[in-house]
Protein backbone atom coordinates (compact mmCIF):
# COMPACT_ATOMS: atom_id res chain seq x y z
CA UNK A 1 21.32 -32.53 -19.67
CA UNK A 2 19.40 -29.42 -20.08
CA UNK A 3 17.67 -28.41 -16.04
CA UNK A 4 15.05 -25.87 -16.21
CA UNK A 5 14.01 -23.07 -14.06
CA UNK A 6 11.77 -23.42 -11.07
CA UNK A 7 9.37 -20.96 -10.29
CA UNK A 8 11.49 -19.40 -7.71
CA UNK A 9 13.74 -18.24 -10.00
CA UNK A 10 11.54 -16.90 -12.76
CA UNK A 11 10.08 -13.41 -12.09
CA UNK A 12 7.01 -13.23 -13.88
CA UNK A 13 3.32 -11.32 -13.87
CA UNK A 14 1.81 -14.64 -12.63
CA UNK A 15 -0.48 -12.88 -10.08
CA UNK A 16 -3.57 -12.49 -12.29
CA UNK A 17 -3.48 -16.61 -13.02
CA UNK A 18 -4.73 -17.34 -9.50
CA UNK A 19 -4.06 -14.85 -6.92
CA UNK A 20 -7.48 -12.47 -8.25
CA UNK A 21 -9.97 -15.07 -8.30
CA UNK A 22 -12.18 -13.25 -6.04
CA UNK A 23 -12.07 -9.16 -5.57
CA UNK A 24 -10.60 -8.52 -2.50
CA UNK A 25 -10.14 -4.60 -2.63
CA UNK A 26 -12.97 -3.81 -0.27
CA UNK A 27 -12.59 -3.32 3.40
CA UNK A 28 -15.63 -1.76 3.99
CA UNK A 29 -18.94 -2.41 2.18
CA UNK A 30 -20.05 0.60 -0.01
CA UNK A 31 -22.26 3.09 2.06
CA UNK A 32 -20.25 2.63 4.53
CA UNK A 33 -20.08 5.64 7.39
CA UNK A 34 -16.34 7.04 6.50
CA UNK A 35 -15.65 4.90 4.24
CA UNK A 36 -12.53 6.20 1.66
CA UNK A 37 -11.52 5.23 -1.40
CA UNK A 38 -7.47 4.98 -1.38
CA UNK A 39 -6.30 4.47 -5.14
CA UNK A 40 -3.04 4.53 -6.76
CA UNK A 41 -0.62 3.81 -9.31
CA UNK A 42 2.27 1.77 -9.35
CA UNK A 43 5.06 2.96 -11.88
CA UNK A 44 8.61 2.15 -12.71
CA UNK A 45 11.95 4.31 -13.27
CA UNK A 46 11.15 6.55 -15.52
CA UNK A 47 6.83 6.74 -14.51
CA UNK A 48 5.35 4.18 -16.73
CA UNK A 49 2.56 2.21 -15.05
CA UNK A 50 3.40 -1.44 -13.75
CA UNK A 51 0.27 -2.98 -15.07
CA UNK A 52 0.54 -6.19 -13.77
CA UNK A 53 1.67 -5.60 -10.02
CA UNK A 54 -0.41 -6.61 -7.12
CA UNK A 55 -0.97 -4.30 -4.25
CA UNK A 56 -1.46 -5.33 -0.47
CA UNK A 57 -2.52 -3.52 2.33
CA UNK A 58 -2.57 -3.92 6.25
CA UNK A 59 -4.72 -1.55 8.50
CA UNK A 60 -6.55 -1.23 12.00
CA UNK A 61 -9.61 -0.39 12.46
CA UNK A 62 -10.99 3.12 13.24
CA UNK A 63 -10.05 2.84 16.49
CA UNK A 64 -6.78 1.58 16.09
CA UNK A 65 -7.20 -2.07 17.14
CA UNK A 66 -5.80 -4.84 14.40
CA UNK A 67 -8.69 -7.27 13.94
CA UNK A 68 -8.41 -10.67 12.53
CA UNK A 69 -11.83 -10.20 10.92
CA UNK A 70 -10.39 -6.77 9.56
CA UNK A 71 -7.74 -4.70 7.86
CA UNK A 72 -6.95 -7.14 4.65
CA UNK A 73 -6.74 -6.51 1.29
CA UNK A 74 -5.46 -6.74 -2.23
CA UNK A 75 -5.74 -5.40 -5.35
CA UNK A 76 -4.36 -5.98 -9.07
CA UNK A 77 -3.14 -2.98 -11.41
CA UNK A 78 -4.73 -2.55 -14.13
CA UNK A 79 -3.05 -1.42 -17.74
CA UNK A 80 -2.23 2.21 -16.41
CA UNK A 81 -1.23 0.46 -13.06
CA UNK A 82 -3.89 1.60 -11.02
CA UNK A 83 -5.19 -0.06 -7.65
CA UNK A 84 -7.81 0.89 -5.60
CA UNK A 85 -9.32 -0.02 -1.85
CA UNK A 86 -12.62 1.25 -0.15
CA UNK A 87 -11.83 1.17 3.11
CA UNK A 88 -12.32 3.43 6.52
CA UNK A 89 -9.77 5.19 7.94
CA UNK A 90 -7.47 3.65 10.62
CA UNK A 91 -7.27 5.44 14.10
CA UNK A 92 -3.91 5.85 15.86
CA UNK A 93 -2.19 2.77 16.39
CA UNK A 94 -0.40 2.69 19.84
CA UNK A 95 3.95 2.40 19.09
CA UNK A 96 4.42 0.47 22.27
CA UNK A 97 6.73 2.91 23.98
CA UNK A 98 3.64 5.53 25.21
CA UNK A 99 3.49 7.23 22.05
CA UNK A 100 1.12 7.12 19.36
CA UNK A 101 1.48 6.16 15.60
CA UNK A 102 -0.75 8.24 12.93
CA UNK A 103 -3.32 6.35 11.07
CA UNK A 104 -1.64 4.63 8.60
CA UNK A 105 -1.84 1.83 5.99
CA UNK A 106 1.19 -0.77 5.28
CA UNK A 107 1.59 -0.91 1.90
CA UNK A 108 3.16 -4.22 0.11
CA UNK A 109 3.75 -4.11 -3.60
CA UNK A 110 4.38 -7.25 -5.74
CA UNK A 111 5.56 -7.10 -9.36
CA UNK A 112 7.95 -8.02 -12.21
CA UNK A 113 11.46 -7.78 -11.41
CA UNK A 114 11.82 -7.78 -8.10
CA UNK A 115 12.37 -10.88 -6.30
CA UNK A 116 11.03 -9.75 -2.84
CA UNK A 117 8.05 -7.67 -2.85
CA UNK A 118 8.61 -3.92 -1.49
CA UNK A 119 6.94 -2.69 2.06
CA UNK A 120 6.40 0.98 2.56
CA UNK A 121 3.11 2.74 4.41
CA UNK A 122 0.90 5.24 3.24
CA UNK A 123 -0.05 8.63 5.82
CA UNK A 124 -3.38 10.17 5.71
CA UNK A 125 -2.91 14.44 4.10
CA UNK A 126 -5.33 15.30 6.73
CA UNK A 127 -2.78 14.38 9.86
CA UNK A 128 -0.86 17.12 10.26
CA UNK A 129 0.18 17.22 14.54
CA UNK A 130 0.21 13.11 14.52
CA UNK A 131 2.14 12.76 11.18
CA UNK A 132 4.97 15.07 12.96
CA UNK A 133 4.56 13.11 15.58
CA UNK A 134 5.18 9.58 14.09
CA UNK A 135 8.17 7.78 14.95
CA UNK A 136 8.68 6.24 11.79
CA UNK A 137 6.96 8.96 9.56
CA UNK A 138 9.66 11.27 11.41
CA UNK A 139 12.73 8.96 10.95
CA UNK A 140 12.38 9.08 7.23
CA UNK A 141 14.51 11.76 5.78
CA UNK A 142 11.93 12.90 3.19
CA UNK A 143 8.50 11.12 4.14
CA UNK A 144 6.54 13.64 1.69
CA UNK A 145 6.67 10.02 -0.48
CA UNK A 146 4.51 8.26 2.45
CA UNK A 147 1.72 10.83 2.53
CA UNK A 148 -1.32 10.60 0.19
CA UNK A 149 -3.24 13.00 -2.26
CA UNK A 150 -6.37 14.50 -1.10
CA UNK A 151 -8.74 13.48 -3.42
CA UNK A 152 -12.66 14.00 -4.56
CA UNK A 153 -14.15 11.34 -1.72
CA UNK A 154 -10.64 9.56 -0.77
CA UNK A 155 -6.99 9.53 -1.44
CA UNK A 156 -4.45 9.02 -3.95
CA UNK A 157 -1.34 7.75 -3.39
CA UNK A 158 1.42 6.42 -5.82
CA UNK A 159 4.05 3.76 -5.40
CA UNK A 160 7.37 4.59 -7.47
CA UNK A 161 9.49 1.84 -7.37
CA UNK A 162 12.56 3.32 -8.66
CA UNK A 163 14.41 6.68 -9.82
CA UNK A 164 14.61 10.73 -8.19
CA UNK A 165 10.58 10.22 -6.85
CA UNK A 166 11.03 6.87 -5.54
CA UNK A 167 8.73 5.87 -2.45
CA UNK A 168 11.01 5.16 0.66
CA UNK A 169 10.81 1.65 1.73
CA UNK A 170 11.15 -0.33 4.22
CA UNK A 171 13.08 -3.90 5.07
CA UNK A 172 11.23 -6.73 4.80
C-alpha cells in the first residue's frame, strides 16, 4: 500500500490557485493624501527573484491606531519577484512600556521551501531620531536590512530570504 502526501507536507507555489482571486495590494485608494507606494522583491540565496511568493503586510493607521477596517494586505510576486502596496504611512505605534515604536510595517513572506512563512518589518528611510529609538529596530544587531529605499513617490524594500544580505527575521 502506496499513502500519498497531504498538502501539509508538500511545499508548493499553490498561492496563485486561490489565494489572488481579488487584488488586495491597496490600502489606500489612488489619490490618496500621502499615500506611498512600498514595492519590493523577494529573492533567494544567491539573489534570484522568488516569483511565486506571496507577500503580507500589517500596519496602523497614520496615527498609529490598528483598525479592523484598516492595515491589511497582500500581494503576489511576479516573475522578477516583485510586490507592491499603495498604502499611507503608519504613525508611531505606542510599545506599551511609555515608549514609542517608529512607523513601521510587519512584513510576512510566504513561498516555496519553507514550511512556515518568515515575519520581519520594514522601517520608513525618512525616520532617523524614532528608528534609533525603536526597541526592536535597536535590538537587531544590523537592522540596515529592516529599513527601506527611498524611492521616486514611495519605497523599496527587498526581502532576502537567505545568504550574507539576508533580512533579519523574526519568530513566528
Amino acid at each position: 500500500m502506496r499513502i500519498g502526501q497531504t498538502p501539509s507536507q508538500t511545499v508548493g507555489p499553490y498561492f496563485s490557485l486561490g489565494l489572488f482571486s481579488r487584488l488586495a495590494n491597496e490600502l489606500a485608494a489612488p489619490g490618496t493624501p500621502g499615500a506611498v507606494r512600498v514595492s519590493g522583491r523577494v529573492l533567494d540565496r544567491a539573489g534570484e527573484p522568488v516569483r511565486d511568493a506571496m507577500v503580507e503586510v500589517w500596519q496602523a493607521d497614520e496615527e498609529g491606531r490598528y483598525r479592523s477596517d484598516f492595515g491589511w494586505g497582500r500581494s503576489g510576486c511576479d516573475a522578477e519577484g516583485r510586490f507592491s502596496f499603495l498604502t499611507v504611512k503608519p504613525g508611531k505605534v505606542a510599545d506599551g512600556s511609555g515608549g514609542w515604536q517608529a512607523p513601521h510595517l510587519m512584513v510576512m513572506v510566504f513561498a516555496r521551501g519553507l514550511l512556515k512563512p518568515v515575519l520581519t518589518r520594514m522601517y520608513f528611510p525618512d525616520e532617523d531620531v524614532a528608528n534609533a529609538e525603536d526597541h526592536v529596530l535597536s535590538a537587531v544587531v544590523d537592522g540596515s536590512s529592516l529599513i527601506a529605499r527611498p524611492t521616486d513617490g514611495g519605497v523599496e524594500f527587498d526581502v532576502r530570504l537567505q545568504g550574507e544580505d539576508e533580512t533579519v527575521f523574526f519568530a513566528v
